[in-house]
Protein backbone atom coordinates (compact mmCIF):
# COMPACT_ATOMS: atom_id res chain seq x y z
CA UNK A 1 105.06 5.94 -51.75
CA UNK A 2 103.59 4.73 -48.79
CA UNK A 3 105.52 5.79 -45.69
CA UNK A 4 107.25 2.59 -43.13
CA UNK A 5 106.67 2.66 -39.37
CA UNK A 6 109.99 1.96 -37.29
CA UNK A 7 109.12 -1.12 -34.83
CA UNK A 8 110.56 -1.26 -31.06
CA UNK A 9 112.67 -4.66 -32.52
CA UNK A 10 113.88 -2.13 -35.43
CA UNK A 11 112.25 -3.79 -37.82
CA UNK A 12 110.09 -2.02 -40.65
CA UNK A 13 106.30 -1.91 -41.55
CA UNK A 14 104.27 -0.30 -44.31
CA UNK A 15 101.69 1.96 -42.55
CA UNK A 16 99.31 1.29 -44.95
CA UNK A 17 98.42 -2.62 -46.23
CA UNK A 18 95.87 -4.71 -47.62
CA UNK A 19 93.55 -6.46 -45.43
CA UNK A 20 91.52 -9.91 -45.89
CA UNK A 21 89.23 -10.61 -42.85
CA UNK A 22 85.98 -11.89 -44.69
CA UNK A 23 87.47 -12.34 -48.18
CA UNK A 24 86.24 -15.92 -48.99
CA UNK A 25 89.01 -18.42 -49.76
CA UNK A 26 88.31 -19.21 -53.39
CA UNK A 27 88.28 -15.61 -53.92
CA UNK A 28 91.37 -14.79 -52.11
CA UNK A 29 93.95 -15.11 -54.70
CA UNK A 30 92.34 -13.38 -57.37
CA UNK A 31 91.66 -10.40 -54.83
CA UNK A 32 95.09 -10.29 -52.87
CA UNK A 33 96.02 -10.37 -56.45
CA UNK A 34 94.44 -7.12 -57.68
CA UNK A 35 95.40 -5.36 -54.30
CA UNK A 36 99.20 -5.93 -54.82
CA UNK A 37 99.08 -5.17 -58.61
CA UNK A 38 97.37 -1.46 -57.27
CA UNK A 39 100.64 -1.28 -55.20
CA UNK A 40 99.79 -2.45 -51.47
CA UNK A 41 102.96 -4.52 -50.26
CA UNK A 42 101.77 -5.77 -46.80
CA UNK A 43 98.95 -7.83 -46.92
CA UNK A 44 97.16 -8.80 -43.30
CA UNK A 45 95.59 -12.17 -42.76
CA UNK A 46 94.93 -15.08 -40.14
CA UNK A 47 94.65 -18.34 -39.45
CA UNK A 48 90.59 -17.53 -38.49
CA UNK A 49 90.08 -16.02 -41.97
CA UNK A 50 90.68 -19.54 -43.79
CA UNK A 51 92.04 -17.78 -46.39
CA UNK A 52 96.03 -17.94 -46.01
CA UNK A 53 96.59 -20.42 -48.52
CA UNK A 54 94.76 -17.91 -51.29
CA UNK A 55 96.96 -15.02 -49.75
CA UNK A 56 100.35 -17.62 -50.80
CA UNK A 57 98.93 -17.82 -54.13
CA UNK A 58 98.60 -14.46 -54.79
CA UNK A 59 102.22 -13.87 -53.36
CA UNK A 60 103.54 -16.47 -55.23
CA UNK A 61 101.73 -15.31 -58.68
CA UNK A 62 102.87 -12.06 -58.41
CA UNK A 63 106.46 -12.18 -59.12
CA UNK A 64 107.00 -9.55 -56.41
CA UNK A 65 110.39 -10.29 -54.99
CA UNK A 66 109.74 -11.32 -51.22
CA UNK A 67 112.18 -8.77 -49.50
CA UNK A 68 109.32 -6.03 -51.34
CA UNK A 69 106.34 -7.92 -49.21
CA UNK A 70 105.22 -7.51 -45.61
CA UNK A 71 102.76 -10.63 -44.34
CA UNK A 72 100.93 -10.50 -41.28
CA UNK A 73 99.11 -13.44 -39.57
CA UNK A 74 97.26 -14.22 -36.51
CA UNK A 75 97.02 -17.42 -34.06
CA UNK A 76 92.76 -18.83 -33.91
CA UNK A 77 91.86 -19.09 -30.64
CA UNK A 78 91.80 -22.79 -30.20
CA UNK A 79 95.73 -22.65 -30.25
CA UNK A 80 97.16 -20.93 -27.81
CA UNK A 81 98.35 -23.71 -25.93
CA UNK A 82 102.56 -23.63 -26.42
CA UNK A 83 102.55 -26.65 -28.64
CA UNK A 84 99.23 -25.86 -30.95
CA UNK A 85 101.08 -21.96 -30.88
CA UNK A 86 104.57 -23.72 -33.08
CA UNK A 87 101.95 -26.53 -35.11
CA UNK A 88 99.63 -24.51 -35.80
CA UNK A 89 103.04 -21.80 -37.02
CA UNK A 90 104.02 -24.99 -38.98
CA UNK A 91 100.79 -24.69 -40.39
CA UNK A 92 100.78 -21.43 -41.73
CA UNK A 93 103.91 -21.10 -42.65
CA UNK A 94 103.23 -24.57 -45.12
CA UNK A 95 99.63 -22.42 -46.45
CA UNK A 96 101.53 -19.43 -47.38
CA UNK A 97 104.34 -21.12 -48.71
CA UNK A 98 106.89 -19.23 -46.70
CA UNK A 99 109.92 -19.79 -45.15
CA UNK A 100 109.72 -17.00 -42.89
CA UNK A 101 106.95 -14.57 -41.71
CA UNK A 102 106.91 -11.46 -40.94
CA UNK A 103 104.50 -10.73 -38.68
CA UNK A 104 102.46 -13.40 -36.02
CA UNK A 105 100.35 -11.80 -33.55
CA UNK A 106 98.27 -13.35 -30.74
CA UNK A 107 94.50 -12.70 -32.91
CA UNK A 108 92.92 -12.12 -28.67
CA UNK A 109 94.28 -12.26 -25.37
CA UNK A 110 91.16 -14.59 -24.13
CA UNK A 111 91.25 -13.70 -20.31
CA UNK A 112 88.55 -15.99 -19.65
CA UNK A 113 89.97 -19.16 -21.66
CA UNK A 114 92.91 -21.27 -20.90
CA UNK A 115 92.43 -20.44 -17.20
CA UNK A 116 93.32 -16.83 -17.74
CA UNK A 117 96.69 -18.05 -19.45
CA UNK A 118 97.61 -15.93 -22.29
CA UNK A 119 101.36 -15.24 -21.10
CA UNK A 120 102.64 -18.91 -21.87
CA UNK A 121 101.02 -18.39 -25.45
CA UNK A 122 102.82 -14.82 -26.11
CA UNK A 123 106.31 -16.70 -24.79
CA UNK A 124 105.33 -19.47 -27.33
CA UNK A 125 105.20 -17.20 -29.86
CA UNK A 126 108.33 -15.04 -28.88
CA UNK A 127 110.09 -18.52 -29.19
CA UNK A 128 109.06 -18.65 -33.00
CA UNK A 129 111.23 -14.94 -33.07
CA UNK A 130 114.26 -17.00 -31.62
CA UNK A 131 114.09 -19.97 -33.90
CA UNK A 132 114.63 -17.50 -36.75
CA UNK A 133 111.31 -18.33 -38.62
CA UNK A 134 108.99 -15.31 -37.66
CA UNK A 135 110.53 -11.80 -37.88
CA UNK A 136 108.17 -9.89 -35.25
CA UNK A 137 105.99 -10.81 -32.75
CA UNK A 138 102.83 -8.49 -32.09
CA UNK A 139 99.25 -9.08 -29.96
CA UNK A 140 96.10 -7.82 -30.99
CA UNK A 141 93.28 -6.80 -28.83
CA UNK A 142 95.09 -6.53 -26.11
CA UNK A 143 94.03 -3.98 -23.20
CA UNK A 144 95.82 -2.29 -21.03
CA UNK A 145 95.83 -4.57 -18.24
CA UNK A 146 96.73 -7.24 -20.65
CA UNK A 147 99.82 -5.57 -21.94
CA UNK A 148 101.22 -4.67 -19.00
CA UNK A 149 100.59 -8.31 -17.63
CA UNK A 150 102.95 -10.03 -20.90
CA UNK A 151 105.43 -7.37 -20.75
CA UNK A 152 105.85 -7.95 -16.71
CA UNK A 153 105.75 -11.55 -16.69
CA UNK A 154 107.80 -12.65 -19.77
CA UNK A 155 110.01 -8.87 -19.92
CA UNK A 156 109.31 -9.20 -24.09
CA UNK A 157 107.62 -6.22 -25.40
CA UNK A 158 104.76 -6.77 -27.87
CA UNK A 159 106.44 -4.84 -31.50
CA UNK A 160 102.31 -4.30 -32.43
CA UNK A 161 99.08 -4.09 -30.78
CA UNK A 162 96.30 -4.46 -33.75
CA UNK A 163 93.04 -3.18 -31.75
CA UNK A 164 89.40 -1.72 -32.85
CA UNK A 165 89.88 1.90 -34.06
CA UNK A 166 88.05 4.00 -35.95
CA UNK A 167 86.30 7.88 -35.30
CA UNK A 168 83.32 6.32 -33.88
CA UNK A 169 85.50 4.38 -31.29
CA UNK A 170 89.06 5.88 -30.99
CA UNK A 171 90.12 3.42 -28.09
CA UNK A 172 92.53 5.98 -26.63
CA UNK A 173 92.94 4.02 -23.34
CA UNK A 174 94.36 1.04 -25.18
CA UNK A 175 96.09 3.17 -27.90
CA UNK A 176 97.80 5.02 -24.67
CA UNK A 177 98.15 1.77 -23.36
CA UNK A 178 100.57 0.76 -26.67
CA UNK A 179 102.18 4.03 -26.68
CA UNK A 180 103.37 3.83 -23.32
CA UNK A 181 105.25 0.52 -24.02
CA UNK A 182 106.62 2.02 -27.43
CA UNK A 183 104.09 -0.89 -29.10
CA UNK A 184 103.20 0.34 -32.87
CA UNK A 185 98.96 0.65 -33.25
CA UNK A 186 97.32 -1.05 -35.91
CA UNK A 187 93.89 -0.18 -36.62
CA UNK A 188 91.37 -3.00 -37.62
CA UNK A 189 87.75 -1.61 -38.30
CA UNK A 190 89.24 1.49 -39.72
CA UNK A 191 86.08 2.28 -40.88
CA UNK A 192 84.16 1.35 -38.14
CA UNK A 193 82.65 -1.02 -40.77
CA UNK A 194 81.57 1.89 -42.92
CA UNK A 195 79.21 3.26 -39.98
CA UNK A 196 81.81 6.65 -39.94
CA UNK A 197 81.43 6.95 -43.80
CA UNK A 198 77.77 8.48 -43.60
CA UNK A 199 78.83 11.25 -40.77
CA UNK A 200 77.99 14.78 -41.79
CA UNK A 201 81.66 16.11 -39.63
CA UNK A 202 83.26 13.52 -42.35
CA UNK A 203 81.34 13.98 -45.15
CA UNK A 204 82.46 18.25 -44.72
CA UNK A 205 85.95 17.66 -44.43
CA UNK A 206 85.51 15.13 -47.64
CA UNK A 207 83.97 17.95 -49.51
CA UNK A 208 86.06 20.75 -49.08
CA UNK A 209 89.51 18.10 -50.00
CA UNK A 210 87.46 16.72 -53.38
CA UNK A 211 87.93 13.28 -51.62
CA UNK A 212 85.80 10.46 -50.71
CA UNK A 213 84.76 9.73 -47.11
CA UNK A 214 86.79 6.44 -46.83
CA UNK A 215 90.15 8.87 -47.65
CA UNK A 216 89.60 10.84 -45.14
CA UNK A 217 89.03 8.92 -42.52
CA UNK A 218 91.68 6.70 -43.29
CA UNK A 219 94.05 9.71 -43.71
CA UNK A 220 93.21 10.54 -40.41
CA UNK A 221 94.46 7.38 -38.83
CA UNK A 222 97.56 7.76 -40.98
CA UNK A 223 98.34 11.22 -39.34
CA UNK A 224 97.34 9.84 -36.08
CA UNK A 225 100.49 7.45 -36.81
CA UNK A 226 98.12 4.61 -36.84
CA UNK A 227 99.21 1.16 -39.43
CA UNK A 228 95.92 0.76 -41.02
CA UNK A 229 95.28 -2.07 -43.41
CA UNK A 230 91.69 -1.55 -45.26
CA UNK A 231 89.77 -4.15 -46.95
CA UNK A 232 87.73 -3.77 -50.73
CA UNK A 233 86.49 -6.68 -52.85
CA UNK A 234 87.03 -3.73 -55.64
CA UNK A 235 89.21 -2.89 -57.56
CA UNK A 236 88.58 0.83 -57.97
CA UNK A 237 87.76 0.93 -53.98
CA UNK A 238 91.60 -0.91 -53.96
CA UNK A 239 93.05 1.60 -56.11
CA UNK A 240 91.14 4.94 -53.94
CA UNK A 241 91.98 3.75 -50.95
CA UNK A 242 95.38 3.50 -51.69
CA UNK A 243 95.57 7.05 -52.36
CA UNK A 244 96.44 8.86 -49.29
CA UNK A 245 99.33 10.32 -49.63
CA UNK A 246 99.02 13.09 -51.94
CA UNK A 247 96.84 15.38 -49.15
CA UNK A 248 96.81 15.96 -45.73
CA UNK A 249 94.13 16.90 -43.21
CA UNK A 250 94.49 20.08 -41.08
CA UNK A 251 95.57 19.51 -37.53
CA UNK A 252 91.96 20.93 -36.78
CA UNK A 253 90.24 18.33 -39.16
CA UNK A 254 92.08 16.10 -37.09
CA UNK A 255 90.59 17.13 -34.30
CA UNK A 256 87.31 17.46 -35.35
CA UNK A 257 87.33 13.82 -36.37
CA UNK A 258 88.43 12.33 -32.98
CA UNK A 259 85.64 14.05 -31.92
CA UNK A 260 83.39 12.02 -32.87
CA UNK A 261 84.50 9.06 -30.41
CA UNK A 262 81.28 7.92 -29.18
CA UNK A 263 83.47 5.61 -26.57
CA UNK A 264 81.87 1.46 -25.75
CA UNK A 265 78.80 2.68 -27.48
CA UNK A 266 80.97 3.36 -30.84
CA UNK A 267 82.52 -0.14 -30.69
CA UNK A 268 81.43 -2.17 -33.52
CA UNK A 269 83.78 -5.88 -32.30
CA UNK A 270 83.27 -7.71 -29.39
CA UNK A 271 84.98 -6.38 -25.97
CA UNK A 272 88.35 -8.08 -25.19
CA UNK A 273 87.89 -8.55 -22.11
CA UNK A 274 84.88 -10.79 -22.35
CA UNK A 275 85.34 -12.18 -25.49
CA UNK A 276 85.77 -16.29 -25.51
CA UNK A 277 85.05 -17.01 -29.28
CA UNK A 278 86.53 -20.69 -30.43
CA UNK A 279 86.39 -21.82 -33.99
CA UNK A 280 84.38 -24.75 -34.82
C-alpha cells in the first residue's frame, strides 16, 4: 500500500507515482498503461513532455475509477503569461480528458524571462484553484529566494515544490527552503539519472537488504519523506520499483546515503536560477 502525504491545502498525495518525462507520445498509453496495471495511482506529466494526451488514454482505458487516480501536470515555459497560464490549462485539461486536475505546477520559475515575472504566473495559476477546475497548485524548481518571493507577494503558499534530488545532489538548501513554508518535496531525478545506481556506499547497503540499487535509493527518499515519482519503459523495472514498502533502511543507511551529496557538482539538470529554456 503505498503511503499518502498530507498537503498544506489538506489535500492528499501518493508518495510514490509513475513518472513520464521522455516517454515518447505514441508510446505513452501503452506504458502509463502497464504502470497503473502494476499498481501506481499518480501518474506525473507536463505540457513539455508532449505526451498528456497518451497519459488520458491510458486513464481512460483503464477502468480505474477517477477518485483512485492522482494526475500531475506542469505549465511549458512559453506560457506563463496570465492568459497562455488558463489556455494553455484549457489545453490540458481537453488532452487528458479531464474535468478536473489534480495537480498544476509552475514546470520553472524563469527569473531571467518575462522580465523576472514569475509571481503574476503563480497567481494565474492559483486562480485555476478558485475556479474549481485544478485541485492543488504546486511550483517546481523553485529556490529559496523564489519561494519566499510568491509566498510574500501573492500570501498563497505553494502545496509542492518538485526540485532535482537524488544522493548525488540532495539540494538541502531548497528542500529546507520547502520545509520551512510547510511545501511537500517532490523529487525529480531520483536517480540522479542512474549515475547513484553504480556507487559502491549503495551498492553495500543493496547487498546486505537482497535489493536492487534503484530500491534503495528510492527507499531512501521515501524515508526522507520525499514524493518521488520514478520512470521505467519496463515492465519488470515498473513492477521493482514499486516495491518499497516491504523494508526499511536503517537510520544509519540513511545517513550514509546523504552522504554522498556531492553539492552543484552532483547536479545532473540545469540550475534554476539561470535556466531560460523555451520550447520550439
Amino acid at each position: 500500500m503505498v503511503p499518502t502525504i498530507t498537503l498544506n491545502d489538506k489535500t492528499q498525495i501518493p508518495q510514490l507515482g509513475f513518472g513520464t518525462y521522455l516517454i515518447p507520445p505514441e508510446q505513452t498509453a501503452d506504458i502509463v498503461g502497464q504502470a497503473l496495471q502494476v499498481g501506481y495511482r499518480h501518474v506525473d506529466t507536463a505540457q513539455m513532455y508532449g505526451n498528456e494526451e497518451g497519459v488520458g488514454r491510458a486513464i481512460a482505458a483503464s477502468g480505474i475509477p477517477r477518485e483512485e487516480l492522482y494526475v500531475t501536470s506542469k505549465l511549458a515555459n512559453d506560457k506563463h503569461r496570465p492568459d497562455d497560464v488558463r489556455r494553455s490549462f484549457d489545453e490540458t485539461m481537453a488532452r487528458l480528458g479531464l474535468e478536473r486536475l489534480d495537480l498544476f505546477l509552475m514546470h520553472w520559475p524563469l527569473p531571467t524571462l518575462y522580465d523576472g515575472d514569475y509571481v503574476s504566473t503563480w497567481k494565474a495559476i492559483t486562480d485555476l484553484v478558485a475556479d474549481g477546475r485544478l485541485r492543488t497548485a504546486g511550483v517546481s524548481n523553485f529556490q529559496p529566494d523564489h519561494l519566499d518571493r510568491i509566498v510574500a507577494e501573492t500570501g498563497v503558499v505553494p502545496a509542492v515544490n518538485q526540485i532535482e534530488a537524488h544522493p548525488y545532489f540532495t539540494n538541502d538548501t531548497a528542500r529546507e527552503a520547502s520545509r520551512r513554508h510547510g511545501v511537500a518535496v517532490e523529487a525529480w531525478s531520483p536517480l540522479g539519472q542512474g549515475a547513484v545506481l553504480n556507487d559502491a556506499k549503495i551498492a553495500e547497503i543493496a547487498a546486505d537488504h537482497g535489493r536492487s540499487a534503484s530500491q534503495i535509493v528510492l527507499r531512501w527518499h521515501i524515508q526522507r519523506g520525499d514524493i518521488v515519482f520514478p520512470k521505467s519503459m519496463r515492465r519488470e523495472r515498473m513492477a521493482e520499483n514499486f516495491a518499497l514498502f516491504d523494508f526499511s533502511l536503517t537510520p544509519q543507511e540513511v545517513d550514509a546515503i546523504s552522504s554522498l551529496d556531492k553539492g552543484e557538482r552532483g547536479r545532473v539538470g540545469p540550475n534554476p536560477d539561470t535556466f531560460d529554456y523555451l520550447p520550439d
